[in-house]
PDB file of N, CA and C in Angstrom:
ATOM      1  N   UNK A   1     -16.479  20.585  -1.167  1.00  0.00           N
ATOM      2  CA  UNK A   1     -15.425  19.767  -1.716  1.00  0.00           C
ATOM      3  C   UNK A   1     -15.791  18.300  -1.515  1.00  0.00           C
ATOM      4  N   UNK A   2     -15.685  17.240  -2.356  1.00  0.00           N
ATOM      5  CA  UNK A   2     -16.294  15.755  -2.178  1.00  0.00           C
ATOM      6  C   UNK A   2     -14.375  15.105  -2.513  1.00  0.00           C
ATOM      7  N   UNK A   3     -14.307  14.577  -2.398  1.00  0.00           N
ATOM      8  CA  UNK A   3     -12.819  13.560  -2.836  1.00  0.00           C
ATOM      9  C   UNK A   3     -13.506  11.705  -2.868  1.00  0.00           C
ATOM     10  N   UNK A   4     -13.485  11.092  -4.090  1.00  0.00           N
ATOM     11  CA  UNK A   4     -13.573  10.459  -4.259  1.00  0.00           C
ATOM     12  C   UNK A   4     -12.347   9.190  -5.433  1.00  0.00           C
ATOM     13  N   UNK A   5     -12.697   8.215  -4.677  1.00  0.00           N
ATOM     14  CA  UNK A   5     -11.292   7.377  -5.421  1.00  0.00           C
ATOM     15  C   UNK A   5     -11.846   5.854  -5.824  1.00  0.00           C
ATOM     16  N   UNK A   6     -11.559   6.338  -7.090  1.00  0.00           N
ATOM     17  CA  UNK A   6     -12.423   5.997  -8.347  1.00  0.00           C
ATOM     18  C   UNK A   6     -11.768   4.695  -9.366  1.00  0.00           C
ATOM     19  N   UNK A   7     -12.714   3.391  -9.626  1.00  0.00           N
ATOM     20  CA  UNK A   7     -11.498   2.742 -10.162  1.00  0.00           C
ATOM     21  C   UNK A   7     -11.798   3.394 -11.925  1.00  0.00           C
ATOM     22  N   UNK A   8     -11.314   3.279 -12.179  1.00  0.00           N
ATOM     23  CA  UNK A   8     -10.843   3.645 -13.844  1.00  0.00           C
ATOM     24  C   UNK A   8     -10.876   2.262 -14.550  1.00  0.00           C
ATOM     25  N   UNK A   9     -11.296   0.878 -14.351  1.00  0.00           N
ATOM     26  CA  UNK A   9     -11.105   0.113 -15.248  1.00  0.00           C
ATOM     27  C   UNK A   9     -10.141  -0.091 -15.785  1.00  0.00           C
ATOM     28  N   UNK A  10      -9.199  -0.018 -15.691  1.00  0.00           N
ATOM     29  CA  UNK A  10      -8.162  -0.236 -16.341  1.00  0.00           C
ATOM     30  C   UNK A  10      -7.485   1.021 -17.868  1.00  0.00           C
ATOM     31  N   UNK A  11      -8.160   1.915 -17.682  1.00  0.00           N
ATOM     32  CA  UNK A  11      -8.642   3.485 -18.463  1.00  0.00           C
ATOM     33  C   UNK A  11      -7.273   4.458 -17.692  1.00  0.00           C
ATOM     34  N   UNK A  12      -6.296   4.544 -18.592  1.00  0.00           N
ATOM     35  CA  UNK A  12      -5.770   5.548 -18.672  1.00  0.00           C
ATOM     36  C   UNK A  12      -5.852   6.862 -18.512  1.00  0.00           C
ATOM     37  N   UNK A  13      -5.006   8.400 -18.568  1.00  0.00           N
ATOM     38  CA  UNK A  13      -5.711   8.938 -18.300  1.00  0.00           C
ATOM     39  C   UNK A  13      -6.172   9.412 -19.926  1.00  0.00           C
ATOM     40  N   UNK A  14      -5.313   9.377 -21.096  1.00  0.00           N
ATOM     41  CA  UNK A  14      -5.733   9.720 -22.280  1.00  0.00           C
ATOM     42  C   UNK A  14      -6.742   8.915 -22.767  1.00  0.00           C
ATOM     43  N   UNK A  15      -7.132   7.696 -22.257  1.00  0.00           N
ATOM     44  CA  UNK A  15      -8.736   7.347 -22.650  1.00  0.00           C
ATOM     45  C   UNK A  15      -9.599   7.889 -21.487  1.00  0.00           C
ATOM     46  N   UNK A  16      -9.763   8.495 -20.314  1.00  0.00           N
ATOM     47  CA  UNK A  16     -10.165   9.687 -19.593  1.00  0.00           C
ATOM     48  C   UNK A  16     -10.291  10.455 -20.098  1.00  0.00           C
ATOM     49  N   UNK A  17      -9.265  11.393 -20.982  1.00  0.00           N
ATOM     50  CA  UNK A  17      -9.851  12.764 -21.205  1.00  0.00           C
ATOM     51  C   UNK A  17     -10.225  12.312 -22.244  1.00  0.00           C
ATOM     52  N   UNK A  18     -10.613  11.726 -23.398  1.00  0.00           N
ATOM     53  CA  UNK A  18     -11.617  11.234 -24.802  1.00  0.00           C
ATOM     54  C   UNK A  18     -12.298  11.367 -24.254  1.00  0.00           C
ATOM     55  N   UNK A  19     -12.946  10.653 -22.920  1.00  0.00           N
ATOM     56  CA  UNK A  19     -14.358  10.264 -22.153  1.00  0.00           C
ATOM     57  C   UNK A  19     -15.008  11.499 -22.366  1.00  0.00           C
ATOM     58  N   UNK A  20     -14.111  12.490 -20.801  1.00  0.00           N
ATOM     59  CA  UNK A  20     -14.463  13.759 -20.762  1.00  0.00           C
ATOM     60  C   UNK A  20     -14.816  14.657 -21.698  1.00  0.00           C
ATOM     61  N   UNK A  21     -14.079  14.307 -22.945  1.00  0.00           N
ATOM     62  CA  UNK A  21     -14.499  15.742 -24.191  1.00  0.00           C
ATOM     63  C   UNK A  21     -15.532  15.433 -24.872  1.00  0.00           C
ATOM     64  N   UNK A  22     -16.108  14.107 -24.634  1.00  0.00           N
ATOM     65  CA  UNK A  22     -17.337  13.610 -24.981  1.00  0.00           C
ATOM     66  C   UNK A  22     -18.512  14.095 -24.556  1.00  0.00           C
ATOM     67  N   UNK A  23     -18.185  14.429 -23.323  1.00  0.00           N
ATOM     68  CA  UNK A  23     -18.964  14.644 -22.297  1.00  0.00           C
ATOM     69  C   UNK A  23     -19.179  16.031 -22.049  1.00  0.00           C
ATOM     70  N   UNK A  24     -20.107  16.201 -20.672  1.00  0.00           N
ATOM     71  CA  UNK A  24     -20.181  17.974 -20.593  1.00  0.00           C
ATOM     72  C   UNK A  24     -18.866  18.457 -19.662  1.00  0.00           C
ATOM     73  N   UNK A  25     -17.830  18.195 -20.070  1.00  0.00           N
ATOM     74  CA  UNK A  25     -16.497  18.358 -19.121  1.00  0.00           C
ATOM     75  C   UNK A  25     -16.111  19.871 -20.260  1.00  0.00           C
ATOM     76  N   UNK A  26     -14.884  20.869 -19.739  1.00  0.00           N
ATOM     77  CA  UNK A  26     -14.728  21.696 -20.119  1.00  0.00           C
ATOM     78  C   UNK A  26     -13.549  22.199 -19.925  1.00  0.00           C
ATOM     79  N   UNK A  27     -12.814  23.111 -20.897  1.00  0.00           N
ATOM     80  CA  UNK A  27     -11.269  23.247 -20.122  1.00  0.00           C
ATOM     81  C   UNK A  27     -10.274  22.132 -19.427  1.00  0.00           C
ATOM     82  N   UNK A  28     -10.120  21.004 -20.016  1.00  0.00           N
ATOM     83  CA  UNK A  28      -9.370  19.951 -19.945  1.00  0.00           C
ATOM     84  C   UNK A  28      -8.397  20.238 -20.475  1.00  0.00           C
ATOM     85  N   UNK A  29      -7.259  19.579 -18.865  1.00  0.00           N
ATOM     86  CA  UNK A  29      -6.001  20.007 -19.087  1.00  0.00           C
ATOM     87  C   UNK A  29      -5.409  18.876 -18.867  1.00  0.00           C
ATOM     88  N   UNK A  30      -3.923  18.566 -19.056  1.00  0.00           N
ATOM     89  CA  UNK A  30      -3.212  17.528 -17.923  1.00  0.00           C
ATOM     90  C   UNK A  30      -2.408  18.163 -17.467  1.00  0.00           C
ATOM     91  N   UNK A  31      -1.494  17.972 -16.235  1.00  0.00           N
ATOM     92  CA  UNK A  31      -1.142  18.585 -15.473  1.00  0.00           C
ATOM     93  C   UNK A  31       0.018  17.406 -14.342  1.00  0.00           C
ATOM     94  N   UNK A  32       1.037  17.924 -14.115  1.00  0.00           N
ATOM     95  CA  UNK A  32       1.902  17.128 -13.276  1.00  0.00           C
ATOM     96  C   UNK A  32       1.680  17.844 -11.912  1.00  0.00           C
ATOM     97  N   UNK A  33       1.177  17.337 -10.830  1.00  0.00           N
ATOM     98  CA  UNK A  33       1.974  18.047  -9.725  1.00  0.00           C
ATOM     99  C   UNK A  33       1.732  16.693  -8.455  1.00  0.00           C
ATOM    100  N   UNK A  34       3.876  17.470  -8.045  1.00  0.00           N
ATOM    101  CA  UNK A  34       3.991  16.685  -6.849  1.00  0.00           C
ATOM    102  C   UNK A  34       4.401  15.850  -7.487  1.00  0.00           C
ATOM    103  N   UNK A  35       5.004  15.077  -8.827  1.00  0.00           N
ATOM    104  CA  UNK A  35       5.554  14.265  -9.639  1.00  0.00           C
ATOM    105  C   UNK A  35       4.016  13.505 -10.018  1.00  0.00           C
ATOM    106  N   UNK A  36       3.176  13.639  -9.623  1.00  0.00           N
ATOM    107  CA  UNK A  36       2.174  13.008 -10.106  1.00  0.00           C
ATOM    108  C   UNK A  36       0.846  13.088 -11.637  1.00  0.00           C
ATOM    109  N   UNK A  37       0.934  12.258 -12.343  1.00  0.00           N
ATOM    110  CA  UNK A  37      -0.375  12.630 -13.437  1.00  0.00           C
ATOM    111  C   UNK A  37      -1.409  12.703 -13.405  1.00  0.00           C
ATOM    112  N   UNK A  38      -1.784  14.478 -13.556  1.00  0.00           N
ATOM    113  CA  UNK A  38      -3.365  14.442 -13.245  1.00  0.00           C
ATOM    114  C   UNK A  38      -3.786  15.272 -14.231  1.00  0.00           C
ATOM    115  N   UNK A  39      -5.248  15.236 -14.596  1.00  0.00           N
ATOM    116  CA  UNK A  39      -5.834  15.858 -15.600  1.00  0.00           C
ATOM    117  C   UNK A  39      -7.059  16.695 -14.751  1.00  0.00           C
ATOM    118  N   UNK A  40      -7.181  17.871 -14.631  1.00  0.00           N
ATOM    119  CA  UNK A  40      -8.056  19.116 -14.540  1.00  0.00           C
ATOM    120  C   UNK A  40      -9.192  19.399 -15.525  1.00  0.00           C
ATOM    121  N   UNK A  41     -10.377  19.674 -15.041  1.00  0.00           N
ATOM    122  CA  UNK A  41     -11.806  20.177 -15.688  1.00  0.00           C
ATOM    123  C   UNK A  41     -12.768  20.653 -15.589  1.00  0.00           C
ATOM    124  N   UNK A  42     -13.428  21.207 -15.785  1.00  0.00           N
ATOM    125  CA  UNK A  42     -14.408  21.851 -15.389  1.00  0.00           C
ATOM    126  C   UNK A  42     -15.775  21.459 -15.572  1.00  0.00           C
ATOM    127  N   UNK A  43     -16.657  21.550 -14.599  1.00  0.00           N
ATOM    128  CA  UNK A  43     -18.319  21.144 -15.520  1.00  0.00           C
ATOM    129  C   UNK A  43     -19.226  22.298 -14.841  1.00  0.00           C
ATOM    130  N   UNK A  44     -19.062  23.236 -15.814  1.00  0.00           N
ATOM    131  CA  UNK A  44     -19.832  24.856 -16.189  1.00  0.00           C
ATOM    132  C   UNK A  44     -21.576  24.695 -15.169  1.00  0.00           C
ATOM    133  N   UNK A  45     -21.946  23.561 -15.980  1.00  0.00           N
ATOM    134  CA  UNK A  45     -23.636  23.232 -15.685  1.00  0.00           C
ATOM    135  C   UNK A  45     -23.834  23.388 -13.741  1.00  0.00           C
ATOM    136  N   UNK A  46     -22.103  22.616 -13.021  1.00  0.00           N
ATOM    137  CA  UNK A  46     -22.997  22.315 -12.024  1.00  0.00           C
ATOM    138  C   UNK A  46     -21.374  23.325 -11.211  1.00  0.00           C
ATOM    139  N   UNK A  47     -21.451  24.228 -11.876  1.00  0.00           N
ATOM    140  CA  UNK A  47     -20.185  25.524 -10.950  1.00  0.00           C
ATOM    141  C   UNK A  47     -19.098  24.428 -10.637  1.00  0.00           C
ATOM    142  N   UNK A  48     -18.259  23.311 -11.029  1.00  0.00           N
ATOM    143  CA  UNK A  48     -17.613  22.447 -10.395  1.00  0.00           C
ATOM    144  C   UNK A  48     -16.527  22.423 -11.487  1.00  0.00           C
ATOM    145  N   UNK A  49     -15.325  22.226 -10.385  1.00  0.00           N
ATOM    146  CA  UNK A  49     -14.286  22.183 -10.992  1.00  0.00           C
ATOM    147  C   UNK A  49     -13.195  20.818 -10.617  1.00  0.00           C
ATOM    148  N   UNK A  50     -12.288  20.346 -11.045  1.00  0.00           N
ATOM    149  CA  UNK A  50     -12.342  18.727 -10.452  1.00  0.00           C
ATOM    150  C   UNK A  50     -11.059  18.534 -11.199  1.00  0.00           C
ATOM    151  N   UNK A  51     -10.090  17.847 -10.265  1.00  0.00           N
ATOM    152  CA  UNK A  51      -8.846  17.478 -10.534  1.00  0.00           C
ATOM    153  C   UNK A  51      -8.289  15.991 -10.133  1.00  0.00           C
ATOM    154  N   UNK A  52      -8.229  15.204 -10.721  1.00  0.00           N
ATOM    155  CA  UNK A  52      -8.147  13.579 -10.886  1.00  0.00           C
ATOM    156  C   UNK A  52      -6.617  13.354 -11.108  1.00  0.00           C
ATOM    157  N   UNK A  53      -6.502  12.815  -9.929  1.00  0.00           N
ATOM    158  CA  UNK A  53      -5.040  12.302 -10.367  1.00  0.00           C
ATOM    159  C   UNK A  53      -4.922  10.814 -10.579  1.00  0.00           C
ATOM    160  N   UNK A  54      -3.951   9.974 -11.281  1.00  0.00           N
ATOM    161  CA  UNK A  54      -3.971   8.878 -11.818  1.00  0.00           C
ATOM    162  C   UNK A  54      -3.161   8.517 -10.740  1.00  0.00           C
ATOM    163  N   UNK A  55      -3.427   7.152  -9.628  1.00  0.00           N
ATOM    164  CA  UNK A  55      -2.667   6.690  -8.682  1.00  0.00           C
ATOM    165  C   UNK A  55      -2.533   5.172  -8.935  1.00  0.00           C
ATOM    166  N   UNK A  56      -2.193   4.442  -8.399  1.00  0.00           N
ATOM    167  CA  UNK A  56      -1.467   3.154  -8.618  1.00  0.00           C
ATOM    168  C   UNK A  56      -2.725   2.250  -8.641  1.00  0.00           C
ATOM    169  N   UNK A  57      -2.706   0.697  -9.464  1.00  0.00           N
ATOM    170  CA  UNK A  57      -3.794  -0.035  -9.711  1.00  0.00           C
ATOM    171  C   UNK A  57      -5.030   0.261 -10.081  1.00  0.00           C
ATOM    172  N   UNK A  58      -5.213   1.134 -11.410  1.00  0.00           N
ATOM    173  CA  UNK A  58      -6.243   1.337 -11.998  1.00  0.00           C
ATOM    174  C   UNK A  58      -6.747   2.538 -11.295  1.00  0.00           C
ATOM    175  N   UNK A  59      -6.552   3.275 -10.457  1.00  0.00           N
ATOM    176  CA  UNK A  59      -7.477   4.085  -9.603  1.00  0.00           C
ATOM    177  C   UNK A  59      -7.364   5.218 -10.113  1.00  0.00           C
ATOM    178  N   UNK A  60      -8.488   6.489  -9.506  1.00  0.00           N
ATOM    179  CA  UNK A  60      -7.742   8.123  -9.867  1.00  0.00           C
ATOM    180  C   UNK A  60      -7.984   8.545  -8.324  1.00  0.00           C
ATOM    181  N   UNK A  61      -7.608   9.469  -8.030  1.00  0.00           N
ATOM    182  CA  UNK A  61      -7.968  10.401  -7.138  1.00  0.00           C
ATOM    183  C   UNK A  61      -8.761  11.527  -7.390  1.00  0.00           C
ATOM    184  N   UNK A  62     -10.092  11.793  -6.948  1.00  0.00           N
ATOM    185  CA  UNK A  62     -10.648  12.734  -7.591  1.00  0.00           C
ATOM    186  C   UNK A  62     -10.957  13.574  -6.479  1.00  0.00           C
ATOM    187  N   UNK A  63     -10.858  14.755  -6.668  1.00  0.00           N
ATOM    188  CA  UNK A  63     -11.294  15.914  -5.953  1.00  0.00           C
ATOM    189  C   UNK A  63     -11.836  17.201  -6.728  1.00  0.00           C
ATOM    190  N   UNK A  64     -13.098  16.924  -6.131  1.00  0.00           N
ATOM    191  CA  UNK A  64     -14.397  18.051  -6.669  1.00  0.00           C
ATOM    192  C   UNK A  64     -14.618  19.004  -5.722  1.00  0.00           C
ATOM    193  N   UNK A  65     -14.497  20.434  -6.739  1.00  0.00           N
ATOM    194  CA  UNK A  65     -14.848  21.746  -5.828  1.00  0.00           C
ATOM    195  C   UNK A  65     -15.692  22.319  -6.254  1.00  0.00           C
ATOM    196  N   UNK A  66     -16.977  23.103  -5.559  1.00  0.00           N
ATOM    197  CA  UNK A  66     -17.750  24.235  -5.878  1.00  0.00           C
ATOM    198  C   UNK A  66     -18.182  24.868  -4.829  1.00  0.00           C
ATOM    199  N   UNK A  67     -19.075  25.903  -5.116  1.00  0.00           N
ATOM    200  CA  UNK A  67     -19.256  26.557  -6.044  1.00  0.00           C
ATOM    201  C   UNK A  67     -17.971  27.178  -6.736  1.00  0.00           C
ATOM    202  N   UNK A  68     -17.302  26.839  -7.983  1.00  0.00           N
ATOM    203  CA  UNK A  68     -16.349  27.558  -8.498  1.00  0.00           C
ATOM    204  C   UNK A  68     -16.540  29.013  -8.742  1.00  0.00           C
ATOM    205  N   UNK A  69     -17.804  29.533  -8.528  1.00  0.00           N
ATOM    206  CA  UNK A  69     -17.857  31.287  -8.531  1.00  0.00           C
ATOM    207  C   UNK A  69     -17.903  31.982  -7.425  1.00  0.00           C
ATOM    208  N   UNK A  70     -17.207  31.327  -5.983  1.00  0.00           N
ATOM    209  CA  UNK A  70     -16.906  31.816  -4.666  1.00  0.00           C
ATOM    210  C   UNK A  70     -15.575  32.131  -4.972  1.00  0.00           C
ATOM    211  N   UNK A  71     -15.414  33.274  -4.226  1.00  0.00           N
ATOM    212  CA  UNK A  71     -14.241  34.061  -4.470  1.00  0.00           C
ATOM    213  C   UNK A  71     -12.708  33.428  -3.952  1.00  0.00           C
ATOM    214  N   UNK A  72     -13.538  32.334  -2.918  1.00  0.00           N
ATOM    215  CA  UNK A  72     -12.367  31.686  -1.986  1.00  0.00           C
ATOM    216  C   UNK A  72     -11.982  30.159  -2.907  1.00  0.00           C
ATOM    217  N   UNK A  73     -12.440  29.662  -4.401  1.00  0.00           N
ATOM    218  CA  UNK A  73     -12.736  28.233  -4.694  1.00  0.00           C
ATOM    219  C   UNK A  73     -11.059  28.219  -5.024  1.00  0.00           C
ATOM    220  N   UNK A  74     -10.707  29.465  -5.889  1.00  0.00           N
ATOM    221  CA  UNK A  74      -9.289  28.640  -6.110  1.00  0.00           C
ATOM    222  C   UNK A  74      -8.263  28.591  -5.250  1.00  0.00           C
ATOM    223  N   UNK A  75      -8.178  29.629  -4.312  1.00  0.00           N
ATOM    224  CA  UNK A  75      -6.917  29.424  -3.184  1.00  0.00           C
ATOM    225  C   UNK A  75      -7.247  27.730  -2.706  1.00  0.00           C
ATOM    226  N   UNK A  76      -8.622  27.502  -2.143  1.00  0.00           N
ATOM    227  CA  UNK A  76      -9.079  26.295  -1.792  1.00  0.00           C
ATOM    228  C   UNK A  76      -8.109  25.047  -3.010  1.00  0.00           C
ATOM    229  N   UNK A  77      -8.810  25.121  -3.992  1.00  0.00           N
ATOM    230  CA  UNK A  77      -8.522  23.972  -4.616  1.00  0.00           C
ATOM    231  C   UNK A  77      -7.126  24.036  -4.982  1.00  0.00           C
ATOM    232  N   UNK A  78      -5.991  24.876  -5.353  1.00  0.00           N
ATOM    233  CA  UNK A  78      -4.946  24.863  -5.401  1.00  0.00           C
ATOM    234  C   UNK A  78      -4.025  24.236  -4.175  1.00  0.00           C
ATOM    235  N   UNK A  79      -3.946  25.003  -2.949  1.00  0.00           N
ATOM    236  CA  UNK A  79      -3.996  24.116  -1.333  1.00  0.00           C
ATOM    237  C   UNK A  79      -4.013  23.005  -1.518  1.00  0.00           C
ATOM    238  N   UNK A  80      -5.547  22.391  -1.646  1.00  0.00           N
ATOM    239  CA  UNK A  80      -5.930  21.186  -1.458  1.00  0.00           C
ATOM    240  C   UNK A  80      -5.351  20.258  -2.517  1.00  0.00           C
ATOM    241  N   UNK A  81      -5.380  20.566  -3.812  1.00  0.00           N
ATOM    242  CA  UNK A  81      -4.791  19.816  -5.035  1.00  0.00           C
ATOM    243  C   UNK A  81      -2.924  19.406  -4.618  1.00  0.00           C
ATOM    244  N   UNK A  82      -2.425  20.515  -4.175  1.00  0.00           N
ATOM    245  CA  UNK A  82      -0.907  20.447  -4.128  1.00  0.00           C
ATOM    246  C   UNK A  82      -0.468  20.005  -3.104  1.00  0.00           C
ATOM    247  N   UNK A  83      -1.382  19.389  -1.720  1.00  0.00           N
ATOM    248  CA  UNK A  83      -0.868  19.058  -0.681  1.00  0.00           C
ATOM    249  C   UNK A  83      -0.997  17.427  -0.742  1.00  0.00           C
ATOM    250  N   UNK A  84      -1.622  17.010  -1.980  1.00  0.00           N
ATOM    251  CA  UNK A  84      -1.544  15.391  -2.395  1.00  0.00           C
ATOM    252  C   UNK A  84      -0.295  14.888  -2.658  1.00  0.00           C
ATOM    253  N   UNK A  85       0.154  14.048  -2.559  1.00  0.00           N
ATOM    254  CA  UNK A  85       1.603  13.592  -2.667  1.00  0.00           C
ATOM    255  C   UNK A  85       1.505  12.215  -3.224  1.00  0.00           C
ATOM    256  N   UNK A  86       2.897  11.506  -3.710  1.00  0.00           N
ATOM    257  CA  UNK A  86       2.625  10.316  -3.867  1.00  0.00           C
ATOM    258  C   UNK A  86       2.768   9.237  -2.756  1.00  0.00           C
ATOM    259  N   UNK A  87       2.466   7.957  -2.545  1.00  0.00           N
ATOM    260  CA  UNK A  87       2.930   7.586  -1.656  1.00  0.00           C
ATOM    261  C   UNK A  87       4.115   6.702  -1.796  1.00  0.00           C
ATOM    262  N   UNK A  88       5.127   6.393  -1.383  1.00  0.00           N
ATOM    263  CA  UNK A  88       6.482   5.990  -1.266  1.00  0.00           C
ATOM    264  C   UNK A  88       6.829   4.978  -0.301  1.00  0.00           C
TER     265      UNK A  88
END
């Protein structure tokens, strides 16, 4: 698992996912959780699966999981994805 926090340039997340479908990204979703906007994806090539949430001043929150073909990746990344919160 890597978590990285990422500025976005000033990039939304719907000019994000354009990026992504450009790209070798896969199964792009958006997704609310925890009241928060995040967009979900996959990249097949390197078993990784990766959920970016959009947080305050340009930033995302990104959290990358693999190998996504371990039997344990989604309890993991679900856990880990839903225990993010906003801050208040």
């Amino acid at each position: 698992m890597a978590v990285m926090y990422v500025d976005m340039g000033g990039m939304d997340l719907d000019e994000y996912i354009t990026i992504l479908e450009e790209g070798d990204a896969t199964g792009i979703r958006r997704a609310r959780i925890n009241g928060m906007d995040a967009v979900l994806y996959d990249i097949e090539d390197e078993d990784t699966a990766v959920v970016s949430f959009a947080v305050d001043g340009g930033y995302n929150l990104e959290l990358s999981f693999r190998p996504v073909s371990d039997e344990a990746f989604e309890d993991m990344m679900l856990y880990t994805a839903f225990s993010v919160r906003p801050v208040e």
